[in-house]
C-alpha atoms as a PDB file:
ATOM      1  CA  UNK A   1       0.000   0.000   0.000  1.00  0.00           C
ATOM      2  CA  UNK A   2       0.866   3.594  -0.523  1.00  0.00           C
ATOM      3  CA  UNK A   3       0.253   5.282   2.666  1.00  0.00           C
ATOM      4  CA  UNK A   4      -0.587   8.491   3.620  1.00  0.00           C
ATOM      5  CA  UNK A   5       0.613  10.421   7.649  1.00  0.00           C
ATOM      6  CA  UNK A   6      -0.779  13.040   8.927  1.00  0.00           C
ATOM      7  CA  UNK A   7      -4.476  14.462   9.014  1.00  0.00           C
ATOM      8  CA  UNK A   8      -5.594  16.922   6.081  1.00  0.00           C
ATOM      9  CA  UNK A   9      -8.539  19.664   7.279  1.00  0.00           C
ATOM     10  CA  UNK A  10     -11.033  20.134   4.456  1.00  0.00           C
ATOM     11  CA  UNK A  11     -13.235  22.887   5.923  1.00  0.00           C
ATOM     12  CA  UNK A  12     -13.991  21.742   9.148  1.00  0.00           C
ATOM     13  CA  UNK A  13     -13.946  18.023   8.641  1.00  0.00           C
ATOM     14  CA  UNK A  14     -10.522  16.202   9.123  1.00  0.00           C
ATOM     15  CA  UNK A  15     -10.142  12.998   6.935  1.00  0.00           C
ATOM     16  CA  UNK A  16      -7.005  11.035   6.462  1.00  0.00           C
ATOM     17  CA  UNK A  17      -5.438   9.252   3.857  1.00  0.00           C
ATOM     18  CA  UNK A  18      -4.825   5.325   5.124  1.00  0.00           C
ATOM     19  CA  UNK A  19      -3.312   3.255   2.470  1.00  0.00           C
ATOM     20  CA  UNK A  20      -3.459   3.450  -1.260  1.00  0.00           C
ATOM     21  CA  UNK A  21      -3.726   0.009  -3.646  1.00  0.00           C
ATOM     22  CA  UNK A  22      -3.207  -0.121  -7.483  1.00  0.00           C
ATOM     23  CA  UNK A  23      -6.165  -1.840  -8.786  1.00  0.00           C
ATOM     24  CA  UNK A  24      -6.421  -4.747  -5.857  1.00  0.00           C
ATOM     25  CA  UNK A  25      -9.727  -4.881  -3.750  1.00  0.00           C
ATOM     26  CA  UNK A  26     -10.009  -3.214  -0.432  1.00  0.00           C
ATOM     27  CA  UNK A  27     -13.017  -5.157   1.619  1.00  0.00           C
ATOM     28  CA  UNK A  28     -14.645  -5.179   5.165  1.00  0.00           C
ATOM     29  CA  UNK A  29     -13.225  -1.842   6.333  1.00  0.00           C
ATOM     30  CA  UNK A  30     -13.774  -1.693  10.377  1.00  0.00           C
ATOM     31  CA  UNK A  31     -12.783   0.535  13.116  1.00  0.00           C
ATOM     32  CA  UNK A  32     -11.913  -1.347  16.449  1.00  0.00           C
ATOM     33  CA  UNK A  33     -14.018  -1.015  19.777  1.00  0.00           C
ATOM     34  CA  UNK A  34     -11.529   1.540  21.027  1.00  0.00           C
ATOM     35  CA  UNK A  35     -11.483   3.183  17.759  1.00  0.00           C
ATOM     36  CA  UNK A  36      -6.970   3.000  17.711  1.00  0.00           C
ATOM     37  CA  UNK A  37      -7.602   0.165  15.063  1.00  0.00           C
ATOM     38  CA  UNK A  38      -8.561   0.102  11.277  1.00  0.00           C
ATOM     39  CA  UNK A  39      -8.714  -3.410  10.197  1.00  0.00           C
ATOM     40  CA  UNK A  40      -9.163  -4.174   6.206  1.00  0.00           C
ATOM     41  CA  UNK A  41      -8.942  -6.805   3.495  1.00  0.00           C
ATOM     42  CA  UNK A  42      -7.101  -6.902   0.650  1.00  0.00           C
ATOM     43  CA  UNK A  43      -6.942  -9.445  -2.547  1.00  0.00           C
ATOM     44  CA  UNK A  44      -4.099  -9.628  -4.366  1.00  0.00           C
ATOM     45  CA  UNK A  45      -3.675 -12.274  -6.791  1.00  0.00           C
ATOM     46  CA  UNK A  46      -6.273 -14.672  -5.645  1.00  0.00           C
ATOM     47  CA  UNK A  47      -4.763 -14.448  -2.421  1.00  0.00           C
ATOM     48  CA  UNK A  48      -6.453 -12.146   0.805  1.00  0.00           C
ATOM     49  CA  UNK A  49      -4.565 -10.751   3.122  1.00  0.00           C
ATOM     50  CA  UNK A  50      -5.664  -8.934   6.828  1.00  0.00           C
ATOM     51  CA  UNK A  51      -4.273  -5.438   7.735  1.00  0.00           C
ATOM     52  CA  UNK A  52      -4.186  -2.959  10.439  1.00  0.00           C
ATOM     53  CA  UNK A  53      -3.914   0.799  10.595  1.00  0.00           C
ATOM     54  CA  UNK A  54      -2.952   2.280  13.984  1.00  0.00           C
ATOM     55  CA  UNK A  55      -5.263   5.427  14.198  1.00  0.00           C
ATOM     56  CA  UNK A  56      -3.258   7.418  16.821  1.00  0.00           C
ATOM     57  CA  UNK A  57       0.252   7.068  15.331  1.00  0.00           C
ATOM     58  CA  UNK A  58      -0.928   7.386  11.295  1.00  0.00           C
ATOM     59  CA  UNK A  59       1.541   4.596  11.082  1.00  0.00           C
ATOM     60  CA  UNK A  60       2.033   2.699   8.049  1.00  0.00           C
ATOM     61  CA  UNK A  61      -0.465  -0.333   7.563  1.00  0.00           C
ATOM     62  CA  UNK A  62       0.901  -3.457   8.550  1.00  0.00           C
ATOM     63  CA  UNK A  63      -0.393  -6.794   6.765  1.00  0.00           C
ATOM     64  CA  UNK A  64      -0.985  -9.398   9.686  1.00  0.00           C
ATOM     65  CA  UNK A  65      -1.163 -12.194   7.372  1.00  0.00           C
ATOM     66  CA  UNK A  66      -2.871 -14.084   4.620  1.00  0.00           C
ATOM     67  CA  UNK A  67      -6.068 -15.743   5.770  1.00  0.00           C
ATOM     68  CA  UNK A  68      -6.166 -19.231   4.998  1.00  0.00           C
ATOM     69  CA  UNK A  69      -9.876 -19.699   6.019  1.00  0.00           C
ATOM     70  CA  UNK A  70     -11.141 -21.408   2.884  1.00  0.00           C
ATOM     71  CA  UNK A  71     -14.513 -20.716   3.422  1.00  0.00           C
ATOM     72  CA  UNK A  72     -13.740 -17.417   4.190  1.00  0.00           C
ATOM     73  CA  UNK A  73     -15.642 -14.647   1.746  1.00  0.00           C
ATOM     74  CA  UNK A  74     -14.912 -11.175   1.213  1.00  0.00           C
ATOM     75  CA  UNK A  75     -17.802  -8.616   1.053  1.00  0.00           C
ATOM     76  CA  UNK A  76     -18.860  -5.010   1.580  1.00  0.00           C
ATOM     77  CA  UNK A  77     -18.997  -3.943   5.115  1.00  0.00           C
ATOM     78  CA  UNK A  78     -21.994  -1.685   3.857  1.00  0.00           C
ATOM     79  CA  UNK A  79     -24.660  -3.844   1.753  1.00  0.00           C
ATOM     80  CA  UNK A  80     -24.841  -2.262  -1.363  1.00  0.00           C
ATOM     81  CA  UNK A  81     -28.844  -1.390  -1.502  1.00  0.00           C
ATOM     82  CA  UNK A  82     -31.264  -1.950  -4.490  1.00  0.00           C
ATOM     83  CA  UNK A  83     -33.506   1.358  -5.515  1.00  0.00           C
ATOM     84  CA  UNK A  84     -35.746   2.793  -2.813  1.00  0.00           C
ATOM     85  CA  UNK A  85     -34.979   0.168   0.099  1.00  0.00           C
ATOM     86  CA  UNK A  86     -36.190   1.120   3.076  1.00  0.00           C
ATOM     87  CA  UNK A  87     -32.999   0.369   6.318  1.00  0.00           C
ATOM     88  CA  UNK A  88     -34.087   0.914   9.860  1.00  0.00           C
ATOM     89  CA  UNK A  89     -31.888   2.509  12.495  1.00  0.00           C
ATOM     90  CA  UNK A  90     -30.356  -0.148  14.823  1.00  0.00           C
ATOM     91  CA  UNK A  91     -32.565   1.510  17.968  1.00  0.00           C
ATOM     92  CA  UNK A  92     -35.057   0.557  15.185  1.00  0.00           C
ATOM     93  CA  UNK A  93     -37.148   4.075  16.016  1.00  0.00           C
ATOM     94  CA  UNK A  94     -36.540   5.093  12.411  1.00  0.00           C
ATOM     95  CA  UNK A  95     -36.369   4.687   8.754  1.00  0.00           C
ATOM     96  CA  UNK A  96     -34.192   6.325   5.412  1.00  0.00           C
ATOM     97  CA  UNK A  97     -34.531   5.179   1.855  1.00  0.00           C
ATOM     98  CA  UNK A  98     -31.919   6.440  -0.545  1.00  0.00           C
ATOM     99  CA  UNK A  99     -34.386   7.075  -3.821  1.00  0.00           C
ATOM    100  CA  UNK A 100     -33.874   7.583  -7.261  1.00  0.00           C
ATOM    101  CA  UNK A 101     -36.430   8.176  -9.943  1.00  0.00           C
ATOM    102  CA  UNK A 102     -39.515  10.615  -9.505  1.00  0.00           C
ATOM    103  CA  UNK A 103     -39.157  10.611  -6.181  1.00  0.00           C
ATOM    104  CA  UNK A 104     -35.396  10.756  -6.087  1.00  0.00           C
ATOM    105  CA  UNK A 105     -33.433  11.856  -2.993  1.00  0.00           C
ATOM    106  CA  UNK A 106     -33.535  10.657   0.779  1.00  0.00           C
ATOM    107  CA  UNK A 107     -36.487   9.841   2.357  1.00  0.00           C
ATOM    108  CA  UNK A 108     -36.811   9.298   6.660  1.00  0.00           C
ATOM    109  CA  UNK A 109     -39.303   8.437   8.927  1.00  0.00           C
ATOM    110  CA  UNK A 110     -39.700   8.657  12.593  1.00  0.00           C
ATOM    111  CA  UNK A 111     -41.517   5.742  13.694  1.00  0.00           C
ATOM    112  CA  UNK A 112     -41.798   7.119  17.324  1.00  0.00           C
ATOM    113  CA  UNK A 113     -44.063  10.004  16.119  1.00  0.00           C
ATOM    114  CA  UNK A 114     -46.648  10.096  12.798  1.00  0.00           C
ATOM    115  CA  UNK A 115     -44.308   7.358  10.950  1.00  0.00           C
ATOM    116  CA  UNK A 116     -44.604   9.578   7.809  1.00  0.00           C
ATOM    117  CA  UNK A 117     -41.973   9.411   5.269  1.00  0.00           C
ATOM    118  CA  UNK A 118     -40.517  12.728   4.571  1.00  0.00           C
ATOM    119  CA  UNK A 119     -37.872  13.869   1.997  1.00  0.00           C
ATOM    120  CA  UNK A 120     -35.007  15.994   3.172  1.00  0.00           C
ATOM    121  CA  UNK A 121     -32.882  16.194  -0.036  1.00  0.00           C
ATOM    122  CA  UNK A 122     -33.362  15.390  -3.604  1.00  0.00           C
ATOM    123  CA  UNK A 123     -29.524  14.647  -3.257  1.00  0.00           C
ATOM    124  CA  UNK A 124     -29.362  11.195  -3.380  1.00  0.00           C
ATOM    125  CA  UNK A 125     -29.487   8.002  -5.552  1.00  0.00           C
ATOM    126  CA  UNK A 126     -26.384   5.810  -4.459  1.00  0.00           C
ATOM    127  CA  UNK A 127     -26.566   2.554  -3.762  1.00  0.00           C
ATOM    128  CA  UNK A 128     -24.930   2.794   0.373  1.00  0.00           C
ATOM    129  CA  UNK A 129     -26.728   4.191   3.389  1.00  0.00           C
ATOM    130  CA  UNK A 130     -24.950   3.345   7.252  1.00  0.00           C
ATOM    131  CA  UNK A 131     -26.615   4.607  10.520  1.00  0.00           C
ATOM    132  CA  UNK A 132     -24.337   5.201  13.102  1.00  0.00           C
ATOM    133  CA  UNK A 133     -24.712   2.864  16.466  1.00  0.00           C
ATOM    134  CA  UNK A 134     -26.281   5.311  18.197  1.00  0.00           C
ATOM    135  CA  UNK A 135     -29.124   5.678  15.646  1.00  0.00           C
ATOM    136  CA  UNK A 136     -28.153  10.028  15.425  1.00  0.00           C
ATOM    137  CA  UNK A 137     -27.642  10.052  11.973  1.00  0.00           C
ATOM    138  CA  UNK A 138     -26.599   7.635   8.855  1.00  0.00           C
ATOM    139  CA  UNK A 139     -23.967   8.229   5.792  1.00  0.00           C
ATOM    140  CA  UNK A 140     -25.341   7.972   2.507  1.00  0.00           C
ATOM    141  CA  UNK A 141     -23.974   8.176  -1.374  1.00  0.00           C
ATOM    142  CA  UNK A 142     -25.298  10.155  -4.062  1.00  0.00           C
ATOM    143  CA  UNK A 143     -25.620   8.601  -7.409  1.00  0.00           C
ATOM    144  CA  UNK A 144     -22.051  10.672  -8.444  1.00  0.00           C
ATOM    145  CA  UNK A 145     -20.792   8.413  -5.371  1.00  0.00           C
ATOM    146  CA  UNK A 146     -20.430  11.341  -3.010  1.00  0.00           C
ATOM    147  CA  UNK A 147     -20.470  10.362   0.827  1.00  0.00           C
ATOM    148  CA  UNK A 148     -23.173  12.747   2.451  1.00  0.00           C
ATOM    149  CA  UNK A 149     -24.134  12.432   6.129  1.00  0.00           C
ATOM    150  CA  UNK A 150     -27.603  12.802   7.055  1.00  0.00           C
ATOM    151  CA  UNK A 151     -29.392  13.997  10.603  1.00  0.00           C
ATOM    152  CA  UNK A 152     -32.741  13.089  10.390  1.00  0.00           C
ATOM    153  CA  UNK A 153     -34.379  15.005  13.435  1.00  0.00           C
ATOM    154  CA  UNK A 154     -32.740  18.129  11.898  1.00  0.00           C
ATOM    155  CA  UNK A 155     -33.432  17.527   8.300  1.00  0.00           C
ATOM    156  CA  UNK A 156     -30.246  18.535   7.610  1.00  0.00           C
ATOM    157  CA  UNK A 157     -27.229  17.261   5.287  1.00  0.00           C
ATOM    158  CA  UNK A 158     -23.478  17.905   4.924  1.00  0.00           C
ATOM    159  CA  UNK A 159     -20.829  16.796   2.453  1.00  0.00           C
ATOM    160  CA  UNK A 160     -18.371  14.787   3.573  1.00  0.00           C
ATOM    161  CA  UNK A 161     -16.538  12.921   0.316  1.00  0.00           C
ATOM    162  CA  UNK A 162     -16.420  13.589  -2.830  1.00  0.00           C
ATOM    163  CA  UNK A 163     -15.651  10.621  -5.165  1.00  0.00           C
ATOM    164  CA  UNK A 164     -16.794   7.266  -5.880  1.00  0.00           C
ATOM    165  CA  UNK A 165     -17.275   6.111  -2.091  1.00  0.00           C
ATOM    166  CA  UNK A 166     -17.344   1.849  -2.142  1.00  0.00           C
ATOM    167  CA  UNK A 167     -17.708   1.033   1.067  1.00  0.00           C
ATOM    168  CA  UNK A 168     -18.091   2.667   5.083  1.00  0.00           C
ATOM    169  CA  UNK A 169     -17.684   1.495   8.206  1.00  0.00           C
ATOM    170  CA  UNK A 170     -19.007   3.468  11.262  1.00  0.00           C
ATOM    171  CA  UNK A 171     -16.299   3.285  14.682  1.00  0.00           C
ATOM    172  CA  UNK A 172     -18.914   2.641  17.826  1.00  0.00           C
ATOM    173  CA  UNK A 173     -17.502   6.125  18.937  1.00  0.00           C
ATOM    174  CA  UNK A 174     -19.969   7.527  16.414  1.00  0.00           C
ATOM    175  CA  UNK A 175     -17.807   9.988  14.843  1.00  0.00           C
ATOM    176  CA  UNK A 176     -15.027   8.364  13.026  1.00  0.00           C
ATOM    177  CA  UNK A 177     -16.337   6.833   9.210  1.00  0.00           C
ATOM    178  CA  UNK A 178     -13.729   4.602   7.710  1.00  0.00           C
ATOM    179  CA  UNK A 179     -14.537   4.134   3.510  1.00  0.00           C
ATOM    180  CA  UNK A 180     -13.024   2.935   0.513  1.00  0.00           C
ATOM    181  CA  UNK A 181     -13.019   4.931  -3.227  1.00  0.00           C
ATOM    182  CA  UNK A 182     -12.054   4.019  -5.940  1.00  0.00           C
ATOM    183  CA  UNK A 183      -9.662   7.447  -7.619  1.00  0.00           C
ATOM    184  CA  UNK A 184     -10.165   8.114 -11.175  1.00  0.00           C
ATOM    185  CA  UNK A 185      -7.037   5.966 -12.140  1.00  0.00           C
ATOM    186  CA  UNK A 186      -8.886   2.918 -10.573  1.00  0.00           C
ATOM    187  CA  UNK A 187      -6.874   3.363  -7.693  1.00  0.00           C
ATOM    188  CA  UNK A 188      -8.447   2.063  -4.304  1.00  0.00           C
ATOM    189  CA  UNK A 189      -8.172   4.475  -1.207  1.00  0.00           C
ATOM    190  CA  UNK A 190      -9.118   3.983   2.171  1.00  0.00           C
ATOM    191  CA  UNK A 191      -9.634   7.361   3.893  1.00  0.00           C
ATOM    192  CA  UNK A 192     -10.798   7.942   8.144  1.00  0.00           C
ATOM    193  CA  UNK A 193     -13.172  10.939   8.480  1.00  0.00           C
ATOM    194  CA  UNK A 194     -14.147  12.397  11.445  1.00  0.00           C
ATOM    195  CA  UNK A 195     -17.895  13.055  11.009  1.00  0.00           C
ATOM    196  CA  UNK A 196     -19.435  16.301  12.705  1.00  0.00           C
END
Protein backbone atom coordinates (compact mmCIF):
# COMPACT_ATOMS: atom_id res chain seq x y z
CA UNK A 1 0.00 0.00 0.00
CA UNK A 2 0.87 3.59 -0.52
CA UNK A 3 0.25 5.28 2.67
CA UNK A 4 -0.59 8.49 3.62
CA UNK A 5 0.61 10.42 7.65
CA UNK A 6 -0.78 13.04 8.93
CA UNK A 7 -4.48 14.46 9.01
CA UNK A 8 -5.59 16.92 6.08
CA UNK A 9 -8.54 19.66 7.28
CA UNK A 10 -11.03 20.13 4.46
CA UNK A 11 -13.23 22.89 5.92
CA UNK A 12 -13.99 21.74 9.15
CA UNK A 13 -13.95 18.02 8.64
CA UNK A 14 -10.52 16.20 9.12
CA UNK A 15 -10.14 13.00 6.94
CA UNK A 16 -7.00 11.03 6.46
CA UNK A 17 -5.44 9.25 3.86
CA UNK A 18 -4.83 5.33 5.12
CA UNK A 19 -3.31 3.25 2.47
CA UNK A 20 -3.46 3.45 -1.26
CA UNK A 21 -3.73 0.01 -3.65
CA UNK A 22 -3.21 -0.12 -7.48
CA UNK A 23 -6.16 -1.84 -8.79
CA UNK A 24 -6.42 -4.75 -5.86
CA UNK A 25 -9.73 -4.88 -3.75
CA UNK A 26 -10.01 -3.21 -0.43
CA UNK A 27 -13.02 -5.16 1.62
CA UNK A 28 -14.65 -5.18 5.17
CA UNK A 29 -13.23 -1.84 6.33
CA UNK A 30 -13.77 -1.69 10.38
CA UNK A 31 -12.78 0.53 13.12
CA UNK A 32 -11.91 -1.35 16.45
CA UNK A 33 -14.02 -1.01 19.78
CA UNK A 34 -11.53 1.54 21.03
CA UNK A 35 -11.48 3.18 17.76
CA UNK A 36 -6.97 3.00 17.71
CA UNK A 37 -7.60 0.17 15.06
CA UNK A 38 -8.56 0.10 11.28
CA UNK A 39 -8.71 -3.41 10.20
CA UNK A 40 -9.16 -4.17 6.21
CA UNK A 41 -8.94 -6.81 3.50
CA UNK A 42 -7.10 -6.90 0.65
CA UNK A 43 -6.94 -9.44 -2.55
CA UNK A 44 -4.10 -9.63 -4.37
CA UNK A 45 -3.67 -12.27 -6.79
CA UNK A 46 -6.27 -14.67 -5.65
CA UNK A 47 -4.76 -14.45 -2.42
CA UNK A 48 -6.45 -12.15 0.81
CA UNK A 49 -4.57 -10.75 3.12
CA UNK A 50 -5.66 -8.93 6.83
CA UNK A 51 -4.27 -5.44 7.74
CA UNK A 52 -4.19 -2.96 10.44
CA UNK A 53 -3.91 0.80 10.59
CA UNK A 54 -2.95 2.28 13.98
CA UNK A 55 -5.26 5.43 14.20
CA UNK A 56 -3.26 7.42 16.82
CA UNK A 57 0.25 7.07 15.33
CA UNK A 58 -0.93 7.39 11.29
CA UNK A 59 1.54 4.60 11.08
CA UNK A 60 2.03 2.70 8.05
CA UNK A 61 -0.47 -0.33 7.56
CA UNK A 62 0.90 -3.46 8.55
CA UNK A 63 -0.39 -6.79 6.77
CA UNK A 64 -0.99 -9.40 9.69
CA UNK A 65 -1.16 -12.19 7.37
CA UNK A 66 -2.87 -14.08 4.62
CA UNK A 67 -6.07 -15.74 5.77
CA UNK A 68 -6.17 -19.23 5.00
CA UNK A 69 -9.88 -19.70 6.02
CA UNK A 70 -11.14 -21.41 2.88
CA UNK A 71 -14.51 -20.72 3.42
CA UNK A 72 -13.74 -17.42 4.19
CA UNK A 73 -15.64 -14.65 1.75
CA UNK A 74 -14.91 -11.17 1.21
CA UNK A 75 -17.80 -8.62 1.05
CA UNK A 76 -18.86 -5.01 1.58
CA UNK A 77 -19.00 -3.94 5.12
CA UNK A 78 -21.99 -1.68 3.86
CA UNK A 79 -24.66 -3.84 1.75
CA UNK A 80 -24.84 -2.26 -1.36
CA UNK A 81 -28.84 -1.39 -1.50
CA UNK A 82 -31.26 -1.95 -4.49
CA UNK A 83 -33.51 1.36 -5.52
CA UNK A 84 -35.75 2.79 -2.81
CA UNK A 85 -34.98 0.17 0.10
CA UNK A 86 -36.19 1.12 3.08
CA UNK A 87 -33.00 0.37 6.32
CA UNK A 88 -34.09 0.91 9.86
CA UNK A 89 -31.89 2.51 12.50
CA UNK A 90 -30.36 -0.15 14.82
CA UNK A 91 -32.56 1.51 17.97
CA UNK A 92 -35.06 0.56 15.19
CA UNK A 93 -37.15 4.08 16.02
CA UNK A 94 -36.54 5.09 12.41
CA UNK A 95 -36.37 4.69 8.75
CA UNK A 96 -34.19 6.32 5.41
CA UNK A 97 -34.53 5.18 1.86
CA UNK A 98 -31.92 6.44 -0.55
CA UNK A 99 -34.39 7.07 -3.82
CA UNK A 100 -33.87 7.58 -7.26
CA UNK A 101 -36.43 8.18 -9.94
CA UNK A 102 -39.51 10.61 -9.51
CA UNK A 103 -39.16 10.61 -6.18
CA UNK A 104 -35.40 10.76 -6.09
CA UNK A 105 -33.43 11.86 -2.99
CA UNK A 106 -33.53 10.66 0.78
CA UNK A 107 -36.49 9.84 2.36
CA UNK A 108 -36.81 9.30 6.66
CA UNK A 109 -39.30 8.44 8.93
CA UNK A 110 -39.70 8.66 12.59
CA UNK A 111 -41.52 5.74 13.69
CA UNK A 112 -41.80 7.12 17.32
CA UNK A 113 -44.06 10.00 16.12
CA UNK A 114 -46.65 10.10 12.80
CA UNK A 115 -44.31 7.36 10.95
CA UNK A 116 -44.60 9.58 7.81
CA UNK A 117 -41.97 9.41 5.27
CA UNK A 118 -40.52 12.73 4.57
CA UNK A 119 -37.87 13.87 2.00
CA UNK A 120 -35.01 15.99 3.17
CA UNK A 121 -32.88 16.19 -0.04
CA UNK A 122 -33.36 15.39 -3.60
CA UNK A 123 -29.52 14.65 -3.26
CA UNK A 124 -29.36 11.20 -3.38
CA UNK A 125 -29.49 8.00 -5.55
CA UNK A 126 -26.38 5.81 -4.46
CA UNK A 127 -26.57 2.55 -3.76
CA UNK A 128 -24.93 2.79 0.37
CA UNK A 129 -26.73 4.19 3.39
CA UNK A 130 -24.95 3.34 7.25
CA UNK A 131 -26.61 4.61 10.52
CA UNK A 132 -24.34 5.20 13.10
CA UNK A 133 -24.71 2.86 16.47
CA UNK A 134 -26.28 5.31 18.20
CA UNK A 135 -29.12 5.68 15.65
CA UNK A 136 -28.15 10.03 15.42
CA UNK A 137 -27.64 10.05 11.97
CA UNK A 138 -26.60 7.63 8.86
CA UNK A 139 -23.97 8.23 5.79
CA UNK A 140 -25.34 7.97 2.51
CA UNK A 141 -23.97 8.18 -1.37
CA UNK A 142 -25.30 10.16 -4.06
CA UNK A 143 -25.62 8.60 -7.41
CA UNK A 144 -22.05 10.67 -8.44
CA UNK A 145 -20.79 8.41 -5.37
CA UNK A 146 -20.43 11.34 -3.01
CA UNK A 147 -20.47 10.36 0.83
CA UNK A 148 -23.17 12.75 2.45
CA UNK A 149 -24.13 12.43 6.13
CA UNK A 150 -27.60 12.80 7.05
CA UNK A 151 -29.39 14.00 10.60
CA UNK A 152 -32.74 13.09 10.39
CA UNK A 153 -34.38 15.00 13.43
CA UNK A 154 -32.74 18.13 11.90
CA UNK A 155 -33.43 17.53 8.30
CA UNK A 156 -30.25 18.54 7.61
CA UNK A 157 -27.23 17.26 5.29
CA UNK A 158 -23.48 17.91 4.92
CA UNK A 159 -20.83 16.80 2.45
CA UNK A 160 -18.37 14.79 3.57
CA UNK A 161 -16.54 12.92 0.32
CA UNK A 162 -16.42 13.59 -2.83
CA UNK A 163 -15.65 10.62 -5.16
CA UNK A 164 -16.79 7.27 -5.88
CA UNK A 165 -17.27 6.11 -2.09
CA UNK A 166 -17.34 1.85 -2.14
CA UNK A 167 -17.71 1.03 1.07
CA UNK A 168 -18.09 2.67 5.08
CA UNK A 169 -17.68 1.49 8.21
CA UNK A 170 -19.01 3.47 11.26
CA UNK A 171 -16.30 3.28 14.68
CA UNK A 172 -18.91 2.64 17.83
CA UNK A 173 -17.50 6.13 18.94
CA UNK A 174 -19.97 7.53 16.41
CA UNK A 175 -17.81 9.99 14.84
CA UNK A 176 -15.03 8.36 13.03
CA UNK A 177 -16.34 6.83 9.21
CA UNK A 178 -13.73 4.60 7.71
CA UNK A 179 -14.54 4.13 3.51
CA UNK A 180 -13.02 2.94 0.51
CA UNK A 181 -13.02 4.93 -3.23
CA UNK A 182 -12.05 4.02 -5.94
CA UNK A 183 -9.66 7.45 -7.62
CA UNK A 184 -10.16 8.11 -11.18
CA UNK A 185 -7.04 5.97 -12.14
CA UNK A 186 -8.89 2.92 -10.57
CA UNK A 187 -6.87 3.36 -7.69
CA UNK A 188 -8.45 2.06 -4.30
CA UNK A 189 -8.17 4.47 -1.21
CA UNK A 190 -9.12 3.98 2.17
CA UNK A 191 -9.63 7.36 3.89
CA UNK A 192 -10.80 7.94 8.14
CA UNK A 193 -13.17 10.94 8.48
CA UNK A 194 -14.15 12.40 11.44
CA UNK A 195 -17.89 13.06 11.01
CA UNK A 196 -19.44 16.30 12.70
Amino acid sequence: PKPSYGTETTGTLNQRLLAAYDKESVYMPSVSLDNKTVSYYTKINDKVYLWKCNLETAAEPVCEGAVTDTKFQLKNTTPVYSVNTTVFSPDMTMLSMNARGDNAGVWVSNLLSNGTLSRITTEGGGDLLAWAPNSSKFVYTNSEGDLYVAYPIEKRIVLLFEGNVKDVAWSSDNKTLVLTNQEENEQLSLYTIQVP
